[in-house]
PDB file of N, CA and C in Angstrom:
ATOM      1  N   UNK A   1       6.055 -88.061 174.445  1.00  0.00           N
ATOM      2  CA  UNK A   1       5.814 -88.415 175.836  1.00  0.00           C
ATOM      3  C   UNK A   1       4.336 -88.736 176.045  1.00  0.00           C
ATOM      4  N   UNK A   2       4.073 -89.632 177.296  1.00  0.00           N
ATOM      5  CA  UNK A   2       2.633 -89.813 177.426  1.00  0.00           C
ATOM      6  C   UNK A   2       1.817 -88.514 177.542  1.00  0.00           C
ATOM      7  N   UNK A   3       1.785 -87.705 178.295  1.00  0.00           N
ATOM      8  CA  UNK A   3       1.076 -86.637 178.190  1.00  0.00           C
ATOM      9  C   UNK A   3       1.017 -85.650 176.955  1.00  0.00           C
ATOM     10  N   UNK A   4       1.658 -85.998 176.402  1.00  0.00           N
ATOM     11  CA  UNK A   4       1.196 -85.262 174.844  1.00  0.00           C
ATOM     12  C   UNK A   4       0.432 -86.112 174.461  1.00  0.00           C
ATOM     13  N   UNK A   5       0.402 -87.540 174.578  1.00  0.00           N
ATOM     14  CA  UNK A   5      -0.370 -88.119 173.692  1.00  0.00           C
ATOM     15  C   UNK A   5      -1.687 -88.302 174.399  1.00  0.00           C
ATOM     16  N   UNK A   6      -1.982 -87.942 175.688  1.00  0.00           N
ATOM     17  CA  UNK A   6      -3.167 -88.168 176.023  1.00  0.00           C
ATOM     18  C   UNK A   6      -3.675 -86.701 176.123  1.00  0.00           C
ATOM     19  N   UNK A   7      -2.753 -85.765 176.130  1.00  0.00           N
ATOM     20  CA  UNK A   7      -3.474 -84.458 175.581  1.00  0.00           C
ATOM     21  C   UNK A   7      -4.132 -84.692 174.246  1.00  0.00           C
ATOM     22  N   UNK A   8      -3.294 -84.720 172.935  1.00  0.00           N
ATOM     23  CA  UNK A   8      -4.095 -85.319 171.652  1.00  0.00           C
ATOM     24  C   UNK A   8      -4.782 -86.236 171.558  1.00  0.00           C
ATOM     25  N   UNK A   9      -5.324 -87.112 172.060  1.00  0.00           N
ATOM     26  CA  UNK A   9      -6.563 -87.750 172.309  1.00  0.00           C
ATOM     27  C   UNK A   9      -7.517 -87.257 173.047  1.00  0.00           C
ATOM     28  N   UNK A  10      -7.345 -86.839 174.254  1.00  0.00           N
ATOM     29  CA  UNK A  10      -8.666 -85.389 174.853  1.00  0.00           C
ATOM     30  C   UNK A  10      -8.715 -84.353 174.119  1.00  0.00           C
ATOM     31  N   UNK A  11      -8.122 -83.900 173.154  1.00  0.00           N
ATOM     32  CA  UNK A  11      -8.237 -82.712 172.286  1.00  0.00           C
ATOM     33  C   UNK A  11      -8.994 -83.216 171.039  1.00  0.00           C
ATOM     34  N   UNK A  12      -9.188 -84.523 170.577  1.00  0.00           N
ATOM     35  CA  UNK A  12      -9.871 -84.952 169.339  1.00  0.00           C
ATOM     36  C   UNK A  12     -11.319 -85.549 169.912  1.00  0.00           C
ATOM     37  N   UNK A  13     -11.361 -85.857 171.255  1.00  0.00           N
ATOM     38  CA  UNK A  13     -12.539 -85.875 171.447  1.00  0.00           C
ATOM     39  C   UNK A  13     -13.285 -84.585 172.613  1.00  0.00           C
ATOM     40  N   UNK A  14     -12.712 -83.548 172.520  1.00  0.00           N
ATOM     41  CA  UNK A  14     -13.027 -82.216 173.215  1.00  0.00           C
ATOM     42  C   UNK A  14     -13.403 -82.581 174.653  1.00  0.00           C
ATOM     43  N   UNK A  15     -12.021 -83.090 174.890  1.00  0.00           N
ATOM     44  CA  UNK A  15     -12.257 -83.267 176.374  1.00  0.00           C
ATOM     45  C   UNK A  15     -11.086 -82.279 177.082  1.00  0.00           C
ATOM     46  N   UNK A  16     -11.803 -81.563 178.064  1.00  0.00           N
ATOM     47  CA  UNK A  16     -10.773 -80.942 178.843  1.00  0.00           C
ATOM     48  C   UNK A  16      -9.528 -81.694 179.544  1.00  0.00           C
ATOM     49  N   UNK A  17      -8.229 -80.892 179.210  1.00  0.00           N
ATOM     50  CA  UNK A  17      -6.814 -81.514 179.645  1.00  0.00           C
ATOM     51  C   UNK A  17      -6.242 -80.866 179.908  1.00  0.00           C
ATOM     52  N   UNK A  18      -4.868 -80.751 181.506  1.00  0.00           N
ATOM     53  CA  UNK A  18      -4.990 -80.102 181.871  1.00  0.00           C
ATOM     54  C   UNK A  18      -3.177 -80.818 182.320  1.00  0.00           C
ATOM     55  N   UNK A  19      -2.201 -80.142 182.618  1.00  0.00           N
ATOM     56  CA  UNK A  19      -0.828 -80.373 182.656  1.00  0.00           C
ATOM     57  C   UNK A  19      -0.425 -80.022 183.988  1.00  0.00           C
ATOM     58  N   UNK A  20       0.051 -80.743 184.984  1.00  0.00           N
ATOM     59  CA  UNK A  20       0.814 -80.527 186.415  1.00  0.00           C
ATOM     60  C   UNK A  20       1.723 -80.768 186.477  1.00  0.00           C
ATOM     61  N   UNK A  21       2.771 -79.665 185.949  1.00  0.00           N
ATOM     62  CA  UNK A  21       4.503 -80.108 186.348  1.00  0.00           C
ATOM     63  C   UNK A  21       5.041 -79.364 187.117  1.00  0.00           C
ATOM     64  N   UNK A  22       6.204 -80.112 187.366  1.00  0.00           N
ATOM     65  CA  UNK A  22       6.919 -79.410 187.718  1.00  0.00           C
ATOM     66  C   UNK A  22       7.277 -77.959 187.927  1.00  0.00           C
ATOM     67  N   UNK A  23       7.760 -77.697 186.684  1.00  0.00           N
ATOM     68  CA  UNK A  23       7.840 -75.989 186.938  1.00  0.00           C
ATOM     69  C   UNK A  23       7.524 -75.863 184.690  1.00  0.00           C
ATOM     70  N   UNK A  24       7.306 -74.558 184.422  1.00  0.00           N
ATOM     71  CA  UNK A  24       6.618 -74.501 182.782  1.00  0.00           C
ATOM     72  C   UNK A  24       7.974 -73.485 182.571  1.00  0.00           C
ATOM     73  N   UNK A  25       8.391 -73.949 181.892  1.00  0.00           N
ATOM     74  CA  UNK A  25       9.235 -73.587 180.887  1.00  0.00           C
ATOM     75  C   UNK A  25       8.517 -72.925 179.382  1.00  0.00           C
ATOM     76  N   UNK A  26       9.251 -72.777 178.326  1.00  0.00           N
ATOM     77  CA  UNK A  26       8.588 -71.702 177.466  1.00  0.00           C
ATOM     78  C   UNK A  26       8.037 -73.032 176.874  1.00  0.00           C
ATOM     79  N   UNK A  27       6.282 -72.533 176.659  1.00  0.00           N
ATOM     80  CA  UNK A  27       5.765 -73.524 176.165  1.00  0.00           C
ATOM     81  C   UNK A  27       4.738 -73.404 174.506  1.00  0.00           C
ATOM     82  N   UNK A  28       5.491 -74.334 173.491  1.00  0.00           N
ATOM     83  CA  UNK A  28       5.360 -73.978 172.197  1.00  0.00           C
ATOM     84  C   UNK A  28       3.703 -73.772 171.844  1.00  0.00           C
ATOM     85  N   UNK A  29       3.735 -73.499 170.755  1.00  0.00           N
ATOM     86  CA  UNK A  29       1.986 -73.266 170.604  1.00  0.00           C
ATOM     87  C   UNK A  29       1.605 -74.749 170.301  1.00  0.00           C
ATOM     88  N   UNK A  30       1.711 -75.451 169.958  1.00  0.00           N
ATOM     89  CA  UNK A  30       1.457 -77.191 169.786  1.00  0.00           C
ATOM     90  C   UNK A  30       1.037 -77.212 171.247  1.00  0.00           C
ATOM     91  N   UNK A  31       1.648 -77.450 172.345  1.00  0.00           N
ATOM     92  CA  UNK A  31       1.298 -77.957 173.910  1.00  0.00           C
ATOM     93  C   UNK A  31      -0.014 -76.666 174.272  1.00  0.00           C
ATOM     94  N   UNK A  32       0.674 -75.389 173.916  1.00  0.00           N
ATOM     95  CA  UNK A  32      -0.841 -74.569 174.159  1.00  0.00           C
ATOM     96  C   UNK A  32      -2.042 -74.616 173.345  1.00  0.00           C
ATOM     97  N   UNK A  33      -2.003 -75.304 172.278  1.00  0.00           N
ATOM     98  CA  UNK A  33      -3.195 -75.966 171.486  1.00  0.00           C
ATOM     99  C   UNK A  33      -3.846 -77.173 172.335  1.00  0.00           C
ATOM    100  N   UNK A  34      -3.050 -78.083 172.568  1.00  0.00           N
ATOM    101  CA  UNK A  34      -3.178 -78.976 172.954  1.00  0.00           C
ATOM    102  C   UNK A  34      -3.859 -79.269 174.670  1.00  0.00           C
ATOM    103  N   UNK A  35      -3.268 -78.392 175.591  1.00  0.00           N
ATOM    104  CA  UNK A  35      -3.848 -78.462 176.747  1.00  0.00           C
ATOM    105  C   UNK A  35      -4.312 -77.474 177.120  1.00  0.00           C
ATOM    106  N   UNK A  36      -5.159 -77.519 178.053  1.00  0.00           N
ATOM    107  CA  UNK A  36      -6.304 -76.558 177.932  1.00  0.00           C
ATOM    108  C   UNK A  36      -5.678 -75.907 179.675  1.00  0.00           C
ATOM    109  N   UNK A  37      -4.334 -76.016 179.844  1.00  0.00           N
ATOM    110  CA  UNK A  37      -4.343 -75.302 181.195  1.00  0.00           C
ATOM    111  C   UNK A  37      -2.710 -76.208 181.336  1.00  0.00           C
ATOM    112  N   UNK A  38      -1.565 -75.633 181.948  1.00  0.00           N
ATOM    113  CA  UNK A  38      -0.419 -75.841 182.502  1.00  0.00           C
ATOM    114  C   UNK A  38      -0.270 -75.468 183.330  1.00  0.00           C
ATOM    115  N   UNK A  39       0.181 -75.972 184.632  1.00  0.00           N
ATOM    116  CA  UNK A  39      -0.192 -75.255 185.981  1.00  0.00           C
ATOM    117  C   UNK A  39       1.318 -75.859 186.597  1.00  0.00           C
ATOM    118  N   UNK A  40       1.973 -75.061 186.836  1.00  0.00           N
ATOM    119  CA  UNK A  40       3.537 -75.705 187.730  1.00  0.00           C
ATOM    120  C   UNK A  40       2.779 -75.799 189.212  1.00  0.00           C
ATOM    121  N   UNK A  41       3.511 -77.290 190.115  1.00  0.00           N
ATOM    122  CA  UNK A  41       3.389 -76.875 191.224  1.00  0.00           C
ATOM    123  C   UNK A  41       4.505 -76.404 192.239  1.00  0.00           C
ATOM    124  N   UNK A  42       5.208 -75.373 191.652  1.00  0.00           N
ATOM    125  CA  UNK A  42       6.336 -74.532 192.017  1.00  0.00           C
ATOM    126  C   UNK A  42       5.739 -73.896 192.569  1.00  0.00           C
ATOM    127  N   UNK A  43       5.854 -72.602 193.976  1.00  0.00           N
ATOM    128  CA  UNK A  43       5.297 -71.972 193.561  1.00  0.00           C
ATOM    129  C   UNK A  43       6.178 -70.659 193.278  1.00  0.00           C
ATOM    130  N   UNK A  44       7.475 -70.345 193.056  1.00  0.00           N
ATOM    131  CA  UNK A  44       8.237 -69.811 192.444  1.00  0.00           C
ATOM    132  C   UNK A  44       9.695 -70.198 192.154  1.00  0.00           C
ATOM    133  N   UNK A  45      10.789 -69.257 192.696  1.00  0.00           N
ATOM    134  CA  UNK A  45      11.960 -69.901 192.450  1.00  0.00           C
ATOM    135  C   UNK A  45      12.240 -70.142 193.660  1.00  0.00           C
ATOM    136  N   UNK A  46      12.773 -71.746 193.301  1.00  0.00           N
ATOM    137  CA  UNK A  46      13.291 -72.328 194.817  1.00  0.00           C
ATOM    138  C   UNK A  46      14.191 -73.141 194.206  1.00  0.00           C
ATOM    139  N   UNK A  47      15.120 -73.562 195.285  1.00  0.00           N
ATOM    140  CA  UNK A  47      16.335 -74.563 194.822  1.00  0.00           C
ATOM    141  C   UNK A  47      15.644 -76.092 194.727  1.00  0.00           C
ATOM    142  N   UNK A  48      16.366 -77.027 194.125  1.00  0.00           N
ATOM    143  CA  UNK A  48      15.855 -78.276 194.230  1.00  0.00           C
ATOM    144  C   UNK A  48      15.427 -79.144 195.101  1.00  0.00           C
ATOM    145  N   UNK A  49      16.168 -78.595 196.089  1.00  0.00           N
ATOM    146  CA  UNK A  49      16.168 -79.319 197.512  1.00  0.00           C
ATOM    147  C   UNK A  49      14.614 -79.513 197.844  1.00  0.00           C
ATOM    148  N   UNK A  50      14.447 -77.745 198.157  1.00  0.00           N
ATOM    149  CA  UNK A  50      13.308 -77.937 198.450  1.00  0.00           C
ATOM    150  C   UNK A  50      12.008 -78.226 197.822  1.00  0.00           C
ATOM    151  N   UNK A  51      12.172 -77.847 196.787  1.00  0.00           N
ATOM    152  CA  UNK A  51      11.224 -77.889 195.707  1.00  0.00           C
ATOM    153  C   UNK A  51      11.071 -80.275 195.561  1.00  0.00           C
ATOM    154  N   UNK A  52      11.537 -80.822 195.530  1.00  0.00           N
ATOM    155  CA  UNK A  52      12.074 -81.687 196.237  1.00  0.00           C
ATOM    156  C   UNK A  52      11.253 -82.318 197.532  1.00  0.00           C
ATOM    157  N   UNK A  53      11.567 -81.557 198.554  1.00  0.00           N
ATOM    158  CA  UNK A  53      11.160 -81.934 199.739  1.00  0.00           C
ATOM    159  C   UNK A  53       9.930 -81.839 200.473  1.00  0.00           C
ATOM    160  N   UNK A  54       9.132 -80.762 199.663  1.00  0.00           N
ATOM    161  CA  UNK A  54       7.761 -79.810 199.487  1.00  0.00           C
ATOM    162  C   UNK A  54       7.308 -80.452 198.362  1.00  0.00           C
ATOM    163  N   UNK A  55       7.699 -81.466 197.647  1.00  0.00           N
ATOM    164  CA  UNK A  55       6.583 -81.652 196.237  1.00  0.00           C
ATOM    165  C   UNK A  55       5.293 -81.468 196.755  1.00  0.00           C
ATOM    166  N   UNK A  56       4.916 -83.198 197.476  1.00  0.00           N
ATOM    167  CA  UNK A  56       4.468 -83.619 197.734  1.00  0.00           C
ATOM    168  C   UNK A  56       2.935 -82.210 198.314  1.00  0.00           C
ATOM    169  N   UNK A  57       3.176 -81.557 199.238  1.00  0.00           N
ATOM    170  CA  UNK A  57       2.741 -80.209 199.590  1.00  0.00           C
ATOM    171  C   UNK A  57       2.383 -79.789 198.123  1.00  0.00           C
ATOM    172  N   UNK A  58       3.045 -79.300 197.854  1.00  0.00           N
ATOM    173  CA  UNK A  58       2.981 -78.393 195.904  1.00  0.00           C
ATOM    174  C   UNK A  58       2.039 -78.821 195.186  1.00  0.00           C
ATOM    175  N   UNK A  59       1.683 -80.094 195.614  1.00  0.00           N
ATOM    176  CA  UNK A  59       1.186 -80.880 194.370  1.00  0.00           C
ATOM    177  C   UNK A  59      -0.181 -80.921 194.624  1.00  0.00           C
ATOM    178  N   UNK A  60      -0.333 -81.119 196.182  1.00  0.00           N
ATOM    179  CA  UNK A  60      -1.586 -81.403 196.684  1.00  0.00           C
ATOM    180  C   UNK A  60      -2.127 -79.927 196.489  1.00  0.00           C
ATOM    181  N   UNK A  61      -1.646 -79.125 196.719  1.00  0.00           N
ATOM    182  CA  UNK A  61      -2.136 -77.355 196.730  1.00  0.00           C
ATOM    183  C   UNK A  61      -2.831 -77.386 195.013  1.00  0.00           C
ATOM    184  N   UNK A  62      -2.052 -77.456 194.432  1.00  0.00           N
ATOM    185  CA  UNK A  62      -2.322 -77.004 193.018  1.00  0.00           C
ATOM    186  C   UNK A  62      -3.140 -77.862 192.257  1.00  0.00           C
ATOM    187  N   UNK A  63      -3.498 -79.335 192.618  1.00  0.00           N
ATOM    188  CA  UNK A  63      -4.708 -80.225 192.178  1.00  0.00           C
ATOM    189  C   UNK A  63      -5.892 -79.490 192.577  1.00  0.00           C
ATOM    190  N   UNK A  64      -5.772 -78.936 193.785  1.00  0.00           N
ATOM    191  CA  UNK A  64      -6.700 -78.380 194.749  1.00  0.00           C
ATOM    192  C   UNK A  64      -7.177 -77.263 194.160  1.00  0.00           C
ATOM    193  N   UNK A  65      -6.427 -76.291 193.554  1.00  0.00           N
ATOM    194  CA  UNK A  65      -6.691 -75.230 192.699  1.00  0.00           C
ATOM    195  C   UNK A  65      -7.735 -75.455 191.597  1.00  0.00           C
ATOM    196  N   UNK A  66      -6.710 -76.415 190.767  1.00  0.00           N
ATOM    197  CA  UNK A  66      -7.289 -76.567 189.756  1.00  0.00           C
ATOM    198  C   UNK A  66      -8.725 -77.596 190.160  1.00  0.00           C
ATOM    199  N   UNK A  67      -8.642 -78.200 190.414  1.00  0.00           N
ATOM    200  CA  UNK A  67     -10.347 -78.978 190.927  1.00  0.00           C
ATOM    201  C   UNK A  67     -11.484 -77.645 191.363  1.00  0.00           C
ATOM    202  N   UNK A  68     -10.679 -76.781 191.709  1.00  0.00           N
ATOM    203  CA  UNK A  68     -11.893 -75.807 192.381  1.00  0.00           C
ATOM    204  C   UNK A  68     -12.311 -75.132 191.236  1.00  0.00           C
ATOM    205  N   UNK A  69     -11.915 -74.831 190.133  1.00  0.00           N
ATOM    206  CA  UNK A  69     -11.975 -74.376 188.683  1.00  0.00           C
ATOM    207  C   UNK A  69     -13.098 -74.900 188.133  1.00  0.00           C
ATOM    208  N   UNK A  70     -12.517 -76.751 187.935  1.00  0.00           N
ATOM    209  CA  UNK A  70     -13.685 -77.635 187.463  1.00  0.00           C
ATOM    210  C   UNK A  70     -14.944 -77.724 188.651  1.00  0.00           C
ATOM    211  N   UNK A  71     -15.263 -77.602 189.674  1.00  0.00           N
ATOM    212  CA  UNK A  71     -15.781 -77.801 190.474  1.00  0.00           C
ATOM    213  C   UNK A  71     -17.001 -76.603 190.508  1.00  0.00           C
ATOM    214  N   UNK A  72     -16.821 -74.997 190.012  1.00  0.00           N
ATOM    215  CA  UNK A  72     -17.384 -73.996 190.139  1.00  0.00           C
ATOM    216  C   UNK A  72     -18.054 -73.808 188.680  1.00  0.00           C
ATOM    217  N   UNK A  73     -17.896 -74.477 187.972  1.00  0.00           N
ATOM    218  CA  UNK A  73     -18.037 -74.701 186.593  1.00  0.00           C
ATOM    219  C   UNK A  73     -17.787 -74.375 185.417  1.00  0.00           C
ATOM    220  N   UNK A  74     -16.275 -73.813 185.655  1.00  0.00           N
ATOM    221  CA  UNK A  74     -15.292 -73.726 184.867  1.00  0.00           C
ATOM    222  C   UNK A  74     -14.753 -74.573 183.317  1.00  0.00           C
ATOM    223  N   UNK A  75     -14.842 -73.856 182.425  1.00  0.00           N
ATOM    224  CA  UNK A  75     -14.696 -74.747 181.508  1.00  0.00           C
ATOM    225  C   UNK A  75     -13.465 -74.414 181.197  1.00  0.00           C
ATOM    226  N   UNK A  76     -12.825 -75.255 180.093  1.00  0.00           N
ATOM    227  CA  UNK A  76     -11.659 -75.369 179.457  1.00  0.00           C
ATOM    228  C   UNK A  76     -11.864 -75.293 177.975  1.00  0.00           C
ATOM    229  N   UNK A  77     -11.138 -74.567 177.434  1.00  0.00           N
ATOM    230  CA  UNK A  77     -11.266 -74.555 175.780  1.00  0.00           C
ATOM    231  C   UNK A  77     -12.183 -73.686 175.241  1.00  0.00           C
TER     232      UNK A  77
END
């Protein structure tokens, strides 16, 4: 998938990378090598609907998170 492959290209040139899905499922040590942060914007268990109907919300929250990370001078890796 694209995001593996642009994880392994920010990982060969030590650039911080950073994963926004959906929801994280069990994640192998390859993807936890590889990205330096997986962040669901779930924010627990919810049915599809809403999870769904709230992305949009979810998504904006948790960029927001994570920017405040990089922003305070947070590193990765």
């Amino acid at each position: 998938k694209i995001p593996y492959l642009v994880a392994r290209l920010a990982h060969k040139k030590r650039v911080p990378v950073v994963a926004i899905v959906g929801s994280v499922g069990k994640i192998g040590p390859e993807l936890d090598r590889l990205f330096d942060g997986i962040f669901s914007i779930v924010p627990g268990p919810i049915g599809l609907e809403e999870a769904m109907a709230k992305a949009e919300d979810y998504l904006r929250f948790t960029i927001r998170q994570v920017l405040k990370i990089f922003r305070k001078g947070g590193s990765c890796g």
